[in-house]
N, C-alpha and C. Protein backbone atom coordinates (compact mmCIF):
# COMPACT_ATOMS: atom_id res chain seq x y z
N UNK A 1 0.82 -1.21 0.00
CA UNK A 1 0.00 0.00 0.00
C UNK A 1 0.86 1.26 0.00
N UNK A 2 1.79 1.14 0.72
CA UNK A 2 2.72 2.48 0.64
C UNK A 2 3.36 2.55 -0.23
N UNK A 3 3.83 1.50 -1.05
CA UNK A 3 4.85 1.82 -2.29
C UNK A 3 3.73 2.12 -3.31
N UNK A 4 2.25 1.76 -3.34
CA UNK A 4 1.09 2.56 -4.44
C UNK A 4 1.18 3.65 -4.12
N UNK A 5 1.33 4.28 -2.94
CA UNK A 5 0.43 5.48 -2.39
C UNK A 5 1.89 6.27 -3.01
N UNK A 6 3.01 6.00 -2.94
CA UNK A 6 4.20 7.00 -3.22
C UNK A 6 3.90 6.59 -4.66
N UNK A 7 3.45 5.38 -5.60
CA UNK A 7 3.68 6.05 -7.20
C UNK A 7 3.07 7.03 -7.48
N UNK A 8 1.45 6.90 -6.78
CA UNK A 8 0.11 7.33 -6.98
C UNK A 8 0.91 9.41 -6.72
N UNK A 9 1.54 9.27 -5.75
CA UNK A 9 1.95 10.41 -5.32
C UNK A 9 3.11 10.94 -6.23
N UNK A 10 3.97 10.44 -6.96
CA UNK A 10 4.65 10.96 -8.20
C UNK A 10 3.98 11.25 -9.18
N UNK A 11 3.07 10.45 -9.73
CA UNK A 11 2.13 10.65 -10.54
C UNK A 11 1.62 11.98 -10.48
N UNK A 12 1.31 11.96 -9.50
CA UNK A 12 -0.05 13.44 -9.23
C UNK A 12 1.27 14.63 -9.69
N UNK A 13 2.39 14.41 -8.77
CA UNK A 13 3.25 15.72 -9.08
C UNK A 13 3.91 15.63 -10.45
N UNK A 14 3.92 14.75 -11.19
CA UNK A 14 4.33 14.66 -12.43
C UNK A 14 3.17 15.56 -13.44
N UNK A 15 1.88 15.02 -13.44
CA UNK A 15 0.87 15.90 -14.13
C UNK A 15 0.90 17.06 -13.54
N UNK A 16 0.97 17.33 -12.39
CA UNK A 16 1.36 19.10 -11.59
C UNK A 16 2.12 19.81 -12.46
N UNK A 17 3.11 19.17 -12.75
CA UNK A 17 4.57 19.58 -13.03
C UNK A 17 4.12 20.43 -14.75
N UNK A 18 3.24 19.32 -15.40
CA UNK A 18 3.27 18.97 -16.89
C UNK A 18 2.07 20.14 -17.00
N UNK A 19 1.21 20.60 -15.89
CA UNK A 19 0.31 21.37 -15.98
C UNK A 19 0.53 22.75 -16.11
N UNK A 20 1.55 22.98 -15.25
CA UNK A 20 2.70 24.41 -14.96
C UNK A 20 3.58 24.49 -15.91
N UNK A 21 3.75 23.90 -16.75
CA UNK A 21 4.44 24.03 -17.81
C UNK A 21 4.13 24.36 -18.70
N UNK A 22 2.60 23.81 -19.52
CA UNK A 22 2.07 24.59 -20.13
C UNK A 22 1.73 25.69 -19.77
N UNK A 23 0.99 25.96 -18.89
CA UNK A 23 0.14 27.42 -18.38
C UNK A 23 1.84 27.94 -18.25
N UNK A 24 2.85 28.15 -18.17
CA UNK A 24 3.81 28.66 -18.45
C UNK A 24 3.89 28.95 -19.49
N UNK A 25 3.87 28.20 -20.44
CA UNK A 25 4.71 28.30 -22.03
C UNK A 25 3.84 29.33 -22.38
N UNK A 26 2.02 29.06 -22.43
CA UNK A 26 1.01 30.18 -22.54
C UNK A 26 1.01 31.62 -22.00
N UNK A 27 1.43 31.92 -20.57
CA UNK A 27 1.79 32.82 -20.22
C UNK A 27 3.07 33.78 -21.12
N UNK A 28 3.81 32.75 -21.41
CA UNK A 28 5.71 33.81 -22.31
C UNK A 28 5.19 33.61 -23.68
N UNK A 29 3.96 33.13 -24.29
CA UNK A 29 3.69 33.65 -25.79
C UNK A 29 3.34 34.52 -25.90
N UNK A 30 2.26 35.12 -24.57
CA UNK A 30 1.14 36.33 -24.49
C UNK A 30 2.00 37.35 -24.21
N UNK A 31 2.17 38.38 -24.82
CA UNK A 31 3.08 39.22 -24.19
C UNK A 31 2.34 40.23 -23.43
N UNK A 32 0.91 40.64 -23.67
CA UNK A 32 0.03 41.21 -22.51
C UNK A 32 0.21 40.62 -20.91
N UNK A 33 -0.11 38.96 -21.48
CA UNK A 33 0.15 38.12 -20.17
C UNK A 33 0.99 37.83 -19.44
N UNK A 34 1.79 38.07 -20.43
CA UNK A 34 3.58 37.52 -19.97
C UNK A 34 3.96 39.08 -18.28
N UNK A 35 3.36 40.53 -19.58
CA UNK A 35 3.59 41.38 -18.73
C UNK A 35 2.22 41.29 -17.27
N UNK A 36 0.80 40.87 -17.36
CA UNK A 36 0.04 41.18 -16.00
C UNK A 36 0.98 39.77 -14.94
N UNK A 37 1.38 38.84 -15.63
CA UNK A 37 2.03 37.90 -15.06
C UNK A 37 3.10 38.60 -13.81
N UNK A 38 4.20 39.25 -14.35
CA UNK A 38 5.08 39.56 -13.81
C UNK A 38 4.74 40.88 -13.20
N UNK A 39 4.21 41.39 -13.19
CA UNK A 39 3.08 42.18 -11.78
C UNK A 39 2.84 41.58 -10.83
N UNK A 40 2.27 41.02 -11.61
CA UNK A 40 1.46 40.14 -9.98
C UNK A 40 2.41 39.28 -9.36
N UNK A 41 3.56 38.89 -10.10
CA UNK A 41 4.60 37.90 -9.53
C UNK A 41 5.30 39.48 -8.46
N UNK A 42 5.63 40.38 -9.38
CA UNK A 42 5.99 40.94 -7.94
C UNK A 42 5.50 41.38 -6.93
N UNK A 43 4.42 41.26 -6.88
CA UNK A 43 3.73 41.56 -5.60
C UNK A 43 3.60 40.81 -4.79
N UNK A 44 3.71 38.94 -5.77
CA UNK A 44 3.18 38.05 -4.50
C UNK A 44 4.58 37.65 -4.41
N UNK A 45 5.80 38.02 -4.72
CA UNK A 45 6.80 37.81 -4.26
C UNK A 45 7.58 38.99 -2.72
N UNK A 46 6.64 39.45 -2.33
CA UNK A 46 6.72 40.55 -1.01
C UNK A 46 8.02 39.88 -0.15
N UNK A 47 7.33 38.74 0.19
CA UNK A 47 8.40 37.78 1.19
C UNK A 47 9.42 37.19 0.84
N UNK A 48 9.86 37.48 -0.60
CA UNK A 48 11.32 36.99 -1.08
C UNK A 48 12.06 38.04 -1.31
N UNK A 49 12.00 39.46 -0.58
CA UNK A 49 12.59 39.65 -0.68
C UNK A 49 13.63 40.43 0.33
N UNK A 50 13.47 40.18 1.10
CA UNK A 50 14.32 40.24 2.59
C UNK A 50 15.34 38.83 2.33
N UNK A 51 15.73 38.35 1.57
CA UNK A 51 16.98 37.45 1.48
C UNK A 51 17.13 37.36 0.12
N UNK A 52 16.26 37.53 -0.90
CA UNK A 52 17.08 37.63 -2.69
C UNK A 52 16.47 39.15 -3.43
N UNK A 53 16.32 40.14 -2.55
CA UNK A 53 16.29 41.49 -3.34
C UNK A 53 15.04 41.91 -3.75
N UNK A 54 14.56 43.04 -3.74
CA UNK A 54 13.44 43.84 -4.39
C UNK A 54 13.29 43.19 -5.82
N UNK A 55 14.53 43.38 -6.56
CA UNK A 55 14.39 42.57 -8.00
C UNK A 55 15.24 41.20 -8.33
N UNK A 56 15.14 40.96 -6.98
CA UNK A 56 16.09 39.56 -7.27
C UNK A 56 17.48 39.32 -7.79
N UNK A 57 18.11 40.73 -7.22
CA UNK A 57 19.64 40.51 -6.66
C UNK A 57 19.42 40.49 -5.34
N UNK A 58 20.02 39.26 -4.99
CA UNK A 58 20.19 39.46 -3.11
C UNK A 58 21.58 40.13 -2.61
N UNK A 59 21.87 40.97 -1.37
CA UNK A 59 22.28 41.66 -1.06
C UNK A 59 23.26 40.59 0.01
N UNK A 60 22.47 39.46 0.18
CA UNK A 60 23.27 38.31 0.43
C UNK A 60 24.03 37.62 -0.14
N UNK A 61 25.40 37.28 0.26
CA UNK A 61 26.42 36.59 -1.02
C UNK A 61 25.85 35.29 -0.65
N UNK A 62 25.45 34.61 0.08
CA UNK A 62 25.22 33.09 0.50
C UNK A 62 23.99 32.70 -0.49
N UNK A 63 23.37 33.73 -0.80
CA UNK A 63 22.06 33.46 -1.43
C UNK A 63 22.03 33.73 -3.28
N UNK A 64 21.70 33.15 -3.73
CA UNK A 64 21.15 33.41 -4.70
C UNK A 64 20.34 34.44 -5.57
N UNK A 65 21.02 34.89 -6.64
CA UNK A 65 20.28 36.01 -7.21
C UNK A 65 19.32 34.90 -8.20
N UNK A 66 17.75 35.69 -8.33
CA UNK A 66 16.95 34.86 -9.05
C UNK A 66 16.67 36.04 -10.48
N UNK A 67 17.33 36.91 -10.57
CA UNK A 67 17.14 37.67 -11.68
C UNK A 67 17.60 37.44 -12.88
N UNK A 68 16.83 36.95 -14.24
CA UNK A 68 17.33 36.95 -14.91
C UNK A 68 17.43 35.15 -15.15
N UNK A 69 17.38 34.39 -14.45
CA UNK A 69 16.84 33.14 -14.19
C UNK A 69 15.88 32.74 -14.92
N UNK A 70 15.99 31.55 -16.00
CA UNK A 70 15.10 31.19 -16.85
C UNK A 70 13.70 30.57 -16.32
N UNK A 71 12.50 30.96 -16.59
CA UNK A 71 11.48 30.45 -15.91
C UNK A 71 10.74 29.55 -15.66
N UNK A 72 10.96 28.47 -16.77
CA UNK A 72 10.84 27.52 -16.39
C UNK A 72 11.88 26.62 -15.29
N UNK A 73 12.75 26.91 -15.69
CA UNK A 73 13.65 26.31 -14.25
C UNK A 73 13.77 26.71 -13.01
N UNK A 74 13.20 28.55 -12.72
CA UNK A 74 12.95 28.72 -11.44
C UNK A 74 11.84 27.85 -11.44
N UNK A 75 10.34 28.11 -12.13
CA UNK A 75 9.35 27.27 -11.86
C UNK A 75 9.90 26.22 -11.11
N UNK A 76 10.43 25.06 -11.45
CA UNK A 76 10.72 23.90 -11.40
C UNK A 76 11.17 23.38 -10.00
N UNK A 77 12.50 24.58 -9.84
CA UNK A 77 13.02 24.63 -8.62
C UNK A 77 11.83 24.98 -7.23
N UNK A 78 11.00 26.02 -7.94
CA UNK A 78 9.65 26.19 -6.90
C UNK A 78 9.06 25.18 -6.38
N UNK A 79 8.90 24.02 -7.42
CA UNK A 79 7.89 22.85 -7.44
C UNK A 79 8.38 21.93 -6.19
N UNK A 80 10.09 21.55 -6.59
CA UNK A 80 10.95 21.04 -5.76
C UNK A 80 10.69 21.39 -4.64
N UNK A 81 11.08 22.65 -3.97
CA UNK A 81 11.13 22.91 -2.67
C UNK A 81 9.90 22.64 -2.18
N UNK A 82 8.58 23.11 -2.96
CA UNK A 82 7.33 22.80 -2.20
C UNK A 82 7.08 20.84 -2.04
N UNK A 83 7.64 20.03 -2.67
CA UNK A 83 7.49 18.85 -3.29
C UNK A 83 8.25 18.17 -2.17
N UNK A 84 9.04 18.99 -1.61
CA UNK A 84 10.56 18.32 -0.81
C UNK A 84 11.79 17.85 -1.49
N UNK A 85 11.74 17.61 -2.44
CA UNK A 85 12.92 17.24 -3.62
C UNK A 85 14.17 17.90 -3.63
N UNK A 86 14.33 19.13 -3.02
CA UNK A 86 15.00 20.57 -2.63
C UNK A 86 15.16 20.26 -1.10
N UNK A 87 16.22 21.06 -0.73
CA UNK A 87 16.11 20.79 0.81
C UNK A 87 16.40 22.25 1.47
N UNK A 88 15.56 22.31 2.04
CA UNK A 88 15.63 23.57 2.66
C UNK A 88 14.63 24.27 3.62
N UNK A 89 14.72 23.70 4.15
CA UNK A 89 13.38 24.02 5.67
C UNK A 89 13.00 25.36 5.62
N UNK A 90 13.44 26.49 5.40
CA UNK A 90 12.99 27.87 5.48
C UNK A 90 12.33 28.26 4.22
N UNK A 91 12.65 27.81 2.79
CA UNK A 91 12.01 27.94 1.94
C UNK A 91 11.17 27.07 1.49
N UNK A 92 11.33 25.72 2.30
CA UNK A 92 10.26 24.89 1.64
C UNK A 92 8.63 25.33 2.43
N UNK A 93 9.02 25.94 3.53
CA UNK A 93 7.78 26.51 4.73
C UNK A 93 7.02 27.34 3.48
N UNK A 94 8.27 28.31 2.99
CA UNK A 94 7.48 29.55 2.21
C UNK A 94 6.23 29.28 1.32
N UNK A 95 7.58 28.54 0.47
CA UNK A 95 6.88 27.91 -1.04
C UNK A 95 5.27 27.35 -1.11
N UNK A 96 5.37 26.89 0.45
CA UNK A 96 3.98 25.85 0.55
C UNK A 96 2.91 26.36 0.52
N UNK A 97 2.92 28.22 0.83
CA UNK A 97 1.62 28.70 1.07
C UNK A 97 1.51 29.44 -0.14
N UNK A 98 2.32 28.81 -1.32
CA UNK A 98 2.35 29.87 -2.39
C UNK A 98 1.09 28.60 -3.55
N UNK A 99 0.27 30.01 -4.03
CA UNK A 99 -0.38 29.00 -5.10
C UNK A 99 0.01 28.47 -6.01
N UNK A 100 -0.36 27.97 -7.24
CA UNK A 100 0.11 27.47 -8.29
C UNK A 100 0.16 28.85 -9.30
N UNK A 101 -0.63 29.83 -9.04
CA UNK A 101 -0.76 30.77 -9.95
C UNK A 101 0.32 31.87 -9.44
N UNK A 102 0.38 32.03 -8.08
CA UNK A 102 1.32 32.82 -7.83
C UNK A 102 2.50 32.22 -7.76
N UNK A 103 3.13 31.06 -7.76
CA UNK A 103 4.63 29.89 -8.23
C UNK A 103 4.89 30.75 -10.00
N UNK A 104 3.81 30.83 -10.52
CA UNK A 104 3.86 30.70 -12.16
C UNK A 104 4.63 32.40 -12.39
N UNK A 105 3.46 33.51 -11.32
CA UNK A 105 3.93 34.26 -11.32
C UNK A 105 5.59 35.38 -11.10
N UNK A 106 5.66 34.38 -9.90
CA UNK A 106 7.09 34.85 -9.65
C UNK A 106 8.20 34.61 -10.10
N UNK A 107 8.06 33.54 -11.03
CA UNK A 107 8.94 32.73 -11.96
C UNK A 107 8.97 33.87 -13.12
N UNK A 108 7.79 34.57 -13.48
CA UNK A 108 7.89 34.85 -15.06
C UNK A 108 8.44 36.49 -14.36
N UNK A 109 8.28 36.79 -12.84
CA UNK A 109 8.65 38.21 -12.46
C UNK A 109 10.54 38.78 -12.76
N UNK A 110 10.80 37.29 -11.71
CA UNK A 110 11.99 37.33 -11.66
C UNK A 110 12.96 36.92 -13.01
N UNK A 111 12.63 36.18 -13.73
CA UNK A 111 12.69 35.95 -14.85
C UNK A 111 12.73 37.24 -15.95
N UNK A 112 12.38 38.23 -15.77
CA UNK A 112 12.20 39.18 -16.31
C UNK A 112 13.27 40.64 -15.91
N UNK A 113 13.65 40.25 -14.68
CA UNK A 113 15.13 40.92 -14.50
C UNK A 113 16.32 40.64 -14.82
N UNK A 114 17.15 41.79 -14.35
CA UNK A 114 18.36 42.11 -15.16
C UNK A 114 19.73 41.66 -14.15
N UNK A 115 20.35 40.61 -13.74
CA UNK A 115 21.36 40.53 -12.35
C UNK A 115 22.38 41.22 -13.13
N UNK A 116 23.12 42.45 -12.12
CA UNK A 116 24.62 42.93 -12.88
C UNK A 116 25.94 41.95 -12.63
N UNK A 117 27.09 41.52 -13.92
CA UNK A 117 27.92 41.22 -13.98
C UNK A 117 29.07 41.91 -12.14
N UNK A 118 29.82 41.24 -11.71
CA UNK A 118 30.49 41.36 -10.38
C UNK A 118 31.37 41.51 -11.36
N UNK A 119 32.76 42.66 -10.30
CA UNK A 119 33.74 42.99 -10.30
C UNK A 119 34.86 41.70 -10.05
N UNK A 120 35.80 41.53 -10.93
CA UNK A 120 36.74 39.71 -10.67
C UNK A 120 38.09 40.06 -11.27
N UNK A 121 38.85 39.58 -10.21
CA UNK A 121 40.32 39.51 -11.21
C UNK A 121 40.80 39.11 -12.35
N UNK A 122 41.64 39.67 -13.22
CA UNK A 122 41.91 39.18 -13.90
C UNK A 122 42.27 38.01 -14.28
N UNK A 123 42.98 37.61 -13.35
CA UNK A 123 43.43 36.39 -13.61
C UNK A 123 42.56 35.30 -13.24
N UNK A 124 41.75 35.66 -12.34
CA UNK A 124 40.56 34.65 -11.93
C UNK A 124 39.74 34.29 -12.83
N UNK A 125 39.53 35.41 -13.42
CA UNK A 125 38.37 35.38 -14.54
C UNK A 125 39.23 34.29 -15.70
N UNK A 126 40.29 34.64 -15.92
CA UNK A 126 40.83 33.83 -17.30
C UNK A 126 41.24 32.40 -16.51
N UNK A 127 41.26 32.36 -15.66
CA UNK A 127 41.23 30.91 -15.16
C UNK A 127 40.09 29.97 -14.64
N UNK A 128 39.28 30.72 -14.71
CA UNK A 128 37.68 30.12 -13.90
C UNK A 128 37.29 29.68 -15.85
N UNK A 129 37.24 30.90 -17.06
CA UNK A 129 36.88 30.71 -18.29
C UNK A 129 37.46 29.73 -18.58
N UNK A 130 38.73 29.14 -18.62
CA UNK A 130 39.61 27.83 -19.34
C UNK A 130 38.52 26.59 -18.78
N UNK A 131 38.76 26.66 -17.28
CA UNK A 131 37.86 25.46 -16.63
C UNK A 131 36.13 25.24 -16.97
N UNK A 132 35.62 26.40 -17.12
CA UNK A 132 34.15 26.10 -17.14
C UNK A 132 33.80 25.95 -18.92
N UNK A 133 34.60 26.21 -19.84
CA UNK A 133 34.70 26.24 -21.23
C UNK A 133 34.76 24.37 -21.03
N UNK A 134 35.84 23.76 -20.33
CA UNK A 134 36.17 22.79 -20.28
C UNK A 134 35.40 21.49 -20.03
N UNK A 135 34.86 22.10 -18.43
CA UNK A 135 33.14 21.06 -17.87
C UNK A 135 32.16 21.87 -18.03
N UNK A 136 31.81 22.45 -17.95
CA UNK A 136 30.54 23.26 -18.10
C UNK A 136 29.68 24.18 -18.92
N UNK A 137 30.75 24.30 -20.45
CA UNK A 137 29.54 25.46 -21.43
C UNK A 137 28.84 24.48 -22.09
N UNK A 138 29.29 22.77 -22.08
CA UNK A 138 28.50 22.04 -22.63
C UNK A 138 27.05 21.92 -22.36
N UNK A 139 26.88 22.19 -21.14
CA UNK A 139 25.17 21.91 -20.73
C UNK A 139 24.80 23.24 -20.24
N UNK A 140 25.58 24.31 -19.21
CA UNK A 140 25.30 25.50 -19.34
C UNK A 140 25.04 26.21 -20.27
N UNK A 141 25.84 26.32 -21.74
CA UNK A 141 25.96 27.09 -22.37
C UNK A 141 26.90 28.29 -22.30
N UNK A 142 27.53 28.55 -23.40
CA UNK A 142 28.85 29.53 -23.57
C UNK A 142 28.82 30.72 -23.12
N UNK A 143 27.53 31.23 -23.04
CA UNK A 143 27.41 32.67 -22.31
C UNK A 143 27.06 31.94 -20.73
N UNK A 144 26.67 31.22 -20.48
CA UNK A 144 26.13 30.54 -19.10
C UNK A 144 24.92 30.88 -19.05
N UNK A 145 24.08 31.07 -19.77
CA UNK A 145 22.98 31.41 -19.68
C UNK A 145 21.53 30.06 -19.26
N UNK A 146 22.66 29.31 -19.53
CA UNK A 146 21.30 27.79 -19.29
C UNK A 146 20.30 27.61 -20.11
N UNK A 147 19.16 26.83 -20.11
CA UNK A 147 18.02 26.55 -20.90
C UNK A 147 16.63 26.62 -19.83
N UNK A 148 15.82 26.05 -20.16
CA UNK A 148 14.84 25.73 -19.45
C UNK A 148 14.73 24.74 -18.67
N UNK A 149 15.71 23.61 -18.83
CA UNK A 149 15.80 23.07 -17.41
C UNK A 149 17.80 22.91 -16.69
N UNK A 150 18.31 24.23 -17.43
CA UNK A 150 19.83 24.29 -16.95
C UNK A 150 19.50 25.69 -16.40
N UNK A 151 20.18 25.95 -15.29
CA UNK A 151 20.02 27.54 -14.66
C UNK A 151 21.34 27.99 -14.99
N UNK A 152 20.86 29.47 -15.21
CA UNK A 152 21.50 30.63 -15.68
C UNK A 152 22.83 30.41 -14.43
N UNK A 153 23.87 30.87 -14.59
CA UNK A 153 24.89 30.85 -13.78
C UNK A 153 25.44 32.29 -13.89
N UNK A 154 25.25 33.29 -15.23
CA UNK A 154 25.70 34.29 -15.52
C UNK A 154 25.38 35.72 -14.35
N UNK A 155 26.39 35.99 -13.62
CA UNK A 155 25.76 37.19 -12.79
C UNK A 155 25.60 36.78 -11.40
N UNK A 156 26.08 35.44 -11.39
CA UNK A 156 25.54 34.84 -9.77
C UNK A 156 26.14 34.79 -9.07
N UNK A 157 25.97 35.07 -7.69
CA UNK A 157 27.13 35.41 -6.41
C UNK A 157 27.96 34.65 -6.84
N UNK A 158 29.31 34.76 -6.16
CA UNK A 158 30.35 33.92 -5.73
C UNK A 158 30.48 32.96 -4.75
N UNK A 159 30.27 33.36 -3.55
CA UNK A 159 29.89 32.55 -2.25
C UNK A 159 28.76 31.45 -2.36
N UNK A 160 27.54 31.74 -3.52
CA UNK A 160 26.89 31.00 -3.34
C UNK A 160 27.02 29.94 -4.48
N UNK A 161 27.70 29.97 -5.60
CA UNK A 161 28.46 29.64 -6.61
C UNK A 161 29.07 28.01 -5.50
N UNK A 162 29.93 28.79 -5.23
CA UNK A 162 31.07 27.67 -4.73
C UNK A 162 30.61 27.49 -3.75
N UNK A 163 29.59 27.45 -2.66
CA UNK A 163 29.07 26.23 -1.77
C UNK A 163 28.40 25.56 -2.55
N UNK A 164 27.45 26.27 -3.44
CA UNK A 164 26.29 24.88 -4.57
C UNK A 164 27.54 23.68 -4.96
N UNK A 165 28.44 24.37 -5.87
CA UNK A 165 29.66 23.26 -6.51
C UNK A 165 30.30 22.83 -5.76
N UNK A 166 30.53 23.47 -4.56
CA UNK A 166 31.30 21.85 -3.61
C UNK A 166 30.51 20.98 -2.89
N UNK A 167 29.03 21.60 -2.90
CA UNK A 167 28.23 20.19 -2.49
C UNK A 167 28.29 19.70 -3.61
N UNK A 168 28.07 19.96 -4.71
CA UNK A 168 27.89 18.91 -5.77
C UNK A 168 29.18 17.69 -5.82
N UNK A 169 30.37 18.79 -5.47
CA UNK A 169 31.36 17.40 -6.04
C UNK A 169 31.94 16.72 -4.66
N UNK A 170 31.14 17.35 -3.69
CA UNK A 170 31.18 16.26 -2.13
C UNK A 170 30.29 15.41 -2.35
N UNK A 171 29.25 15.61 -2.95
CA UNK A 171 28.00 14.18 -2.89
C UNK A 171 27.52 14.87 -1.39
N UNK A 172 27.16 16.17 -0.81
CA UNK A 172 26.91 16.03 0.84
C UNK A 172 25.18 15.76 0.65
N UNK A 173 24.12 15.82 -0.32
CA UNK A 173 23.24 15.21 -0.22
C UNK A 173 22.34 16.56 -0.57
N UNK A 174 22.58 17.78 -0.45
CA UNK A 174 21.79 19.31 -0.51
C UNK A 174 21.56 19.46 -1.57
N UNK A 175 22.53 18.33 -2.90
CA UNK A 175 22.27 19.01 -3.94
C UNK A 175 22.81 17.51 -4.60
N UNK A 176 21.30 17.23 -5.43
CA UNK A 176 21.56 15.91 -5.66
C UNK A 176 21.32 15.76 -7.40
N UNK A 177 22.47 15.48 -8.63
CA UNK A 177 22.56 15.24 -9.26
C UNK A 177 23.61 14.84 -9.83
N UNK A 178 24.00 13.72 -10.57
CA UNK A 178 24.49 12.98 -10.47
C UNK A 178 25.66 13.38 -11.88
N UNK A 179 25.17 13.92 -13.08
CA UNK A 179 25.54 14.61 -13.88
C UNK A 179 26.28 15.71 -13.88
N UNK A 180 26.18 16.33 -12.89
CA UNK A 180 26.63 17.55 -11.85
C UNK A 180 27.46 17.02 -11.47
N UNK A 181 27.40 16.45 -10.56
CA UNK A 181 28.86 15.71 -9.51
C UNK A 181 30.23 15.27 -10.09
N UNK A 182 29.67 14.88 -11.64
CA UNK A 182 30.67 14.19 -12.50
C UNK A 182 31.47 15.38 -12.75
N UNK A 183 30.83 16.01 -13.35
CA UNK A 183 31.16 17.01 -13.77
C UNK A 183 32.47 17.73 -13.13
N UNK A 184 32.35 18.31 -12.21
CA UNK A 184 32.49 19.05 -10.99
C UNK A 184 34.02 18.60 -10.35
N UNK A 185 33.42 16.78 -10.55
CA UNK A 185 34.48 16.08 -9.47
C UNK A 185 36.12 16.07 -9.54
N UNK A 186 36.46 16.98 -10.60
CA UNK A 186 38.15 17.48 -10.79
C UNK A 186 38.49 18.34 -10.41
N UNK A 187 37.47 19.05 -9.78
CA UNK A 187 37.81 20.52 -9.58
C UNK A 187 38.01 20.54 -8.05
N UNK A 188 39.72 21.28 -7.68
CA UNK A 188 40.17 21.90 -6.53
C UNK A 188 39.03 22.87 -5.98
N UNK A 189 39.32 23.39 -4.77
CA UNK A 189 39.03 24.51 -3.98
C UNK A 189 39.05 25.50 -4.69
N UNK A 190 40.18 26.03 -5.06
CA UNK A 190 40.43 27.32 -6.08
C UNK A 190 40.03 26.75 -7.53
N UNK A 191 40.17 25.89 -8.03
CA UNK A 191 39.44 25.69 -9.44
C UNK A 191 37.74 26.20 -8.84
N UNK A 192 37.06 25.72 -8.34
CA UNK A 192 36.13 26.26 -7.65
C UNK A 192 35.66 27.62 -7.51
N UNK A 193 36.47 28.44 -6.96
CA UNK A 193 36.52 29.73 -6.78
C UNK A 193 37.00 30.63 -7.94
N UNK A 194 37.47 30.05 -8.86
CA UNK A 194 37.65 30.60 -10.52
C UNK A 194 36.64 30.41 -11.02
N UNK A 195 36.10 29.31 -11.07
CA UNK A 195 34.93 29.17 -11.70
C UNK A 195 34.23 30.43 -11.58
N UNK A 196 33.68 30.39 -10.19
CA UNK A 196 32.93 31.22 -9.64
C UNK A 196 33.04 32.71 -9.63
N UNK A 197 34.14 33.12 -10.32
CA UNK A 197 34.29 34.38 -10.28
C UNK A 197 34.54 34.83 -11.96
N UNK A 198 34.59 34.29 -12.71
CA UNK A 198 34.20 33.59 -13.98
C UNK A 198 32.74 34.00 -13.96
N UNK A 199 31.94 33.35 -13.85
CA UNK A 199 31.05 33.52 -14.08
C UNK A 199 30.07 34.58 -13.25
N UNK A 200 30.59 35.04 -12.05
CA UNK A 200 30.18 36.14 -11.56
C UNK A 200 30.37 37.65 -12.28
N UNK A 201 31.24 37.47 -13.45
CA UNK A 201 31.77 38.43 -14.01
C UNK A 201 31.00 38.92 -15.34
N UNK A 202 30.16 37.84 -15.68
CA UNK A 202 29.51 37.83 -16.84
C UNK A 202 28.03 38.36 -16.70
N UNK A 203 27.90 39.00 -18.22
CA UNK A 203 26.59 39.63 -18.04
C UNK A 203 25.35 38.78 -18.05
C-alpha cells in the first residue's frame, strides 16, 4: 500500500509539473500576459525579498540572485522545494503557502530581471573561463545562460556559486545530481573559486 500510495503520489506531481508548464509556455507567448504575469509575480513575491532582493539581486552573497533566471527552471526549482525534492526548511515553509498561480507568477517576475555582472580579477576570470569552457559550457551554455531546465549561472554570487559546486562534487546530499557531480568532481578549492568568479563576471 505504501509503495502505491508514493507512485500514486509521483504521478499526481508529475501531471502538476506537466500542468505548470504549459500554463507557463502560454503565459511567455502572451506578451500582454507575460507582462500582468510579472506584476502580480511581484507583488506576490513581497516575502522573497528580505533574502534575494526587491528585483532579485540578493544583497546576500550566501544566497542566490533569481534575476534573470530562466522560468521555467525557477518554476521547477519552486515545485521542488514545495514537493521536498529541494532541501531547505525555510524555503520549503514559504513555497507551501504559495499557489500554483502565484509559483507561475514569480517565476515569469523574476525571470524578467536584469542581475549585474560582479567585479573579478583578472586572472581569476581567465582561469575560472579555461575550466568552465572545459566542464561546463556544454550543458550551461557559452554565455552561461542555461536553458529551461539548466540555470542561468551568468551574474551569480560567488559565495553561493562555490558552496552549490562543492556540495555537488562532495555528494553532501543538498544538492543531488548525479551529472553535476561528474562534472564538478576534478575541480580543486580554487578551481572552484575561478569558476565562480568567472562567471560572476559575466553579463
Amino acid at each position: 500500500m505504501k509503495r502505491m500510495a508514493g507512485l500514486l503520489l509521483m504521478f499526481g506531481l508529475c501531471l502538476s509539473a506537466v500542468a505548470a508548464d504549459a500554463d507557463l509556455r502560454a503565459v511567455l507567448a502572451d506578451p500582454a500576459a507575460r507582462q500582468a504575469a510579472a506584476e502580480a509575480g511581484r507583488k506576490a513575491a513581497f516575502f522573497c525579498v528580505n533574502c534575494h532582493g526587491e528585483n532579485g539581486v540578493s544583497k546576500l552573497p550566501e544566497v542566490p540572485n533569481l534575476a534573470g533566471q530562466n522560468p521555467a527552471y525557477l518554476l521547477e526549482q519552486i515545485r521542488k522545494f514545495g514537493a521536498g525534492q529541494r532541501r531547505d526548511e525555510f524555503m520549503q515553509g514559504l513555497i507551501k503557502v504559495l499557489k500554483e498561480e502565484e509559483r507561475l507568477q514569480i517565476a515569469v517576475f523574476y525571470a524578467g530581471q536584469t542581475p549585474p555582472p560582479g567585479q573579478q580579477e583578472a586572472s581569476q576570470i581567465a582561469a575560472g573561463r579555461l575550466l568552465y569552457d572545459k566542464l561546463c559550457a556544454r550543458c550551461h551554455g557559452s554565455a552561461a545562460h542555461g536553458s529551461e531546465v539548466i540555470p542561468r549561472l551568468a551574474g551569480q554570487h560567488v559565495e553561493y556559486l562555490v558552496t552549490a559546486v562543492t556540495r555537488y562534487r562532495d555528494r553532501t546530499g543538498e544538492r543531488l545530481d548525479p551529472a553535476m557531480s561528474s562534472a564538478v568532481a576534478p575541480l580543486k578549492n580554487a578551481d572552484i573559486k575561478a569558476v565562480a568568479a568567472y562567471l560572476n563576471s559575466l553579463p
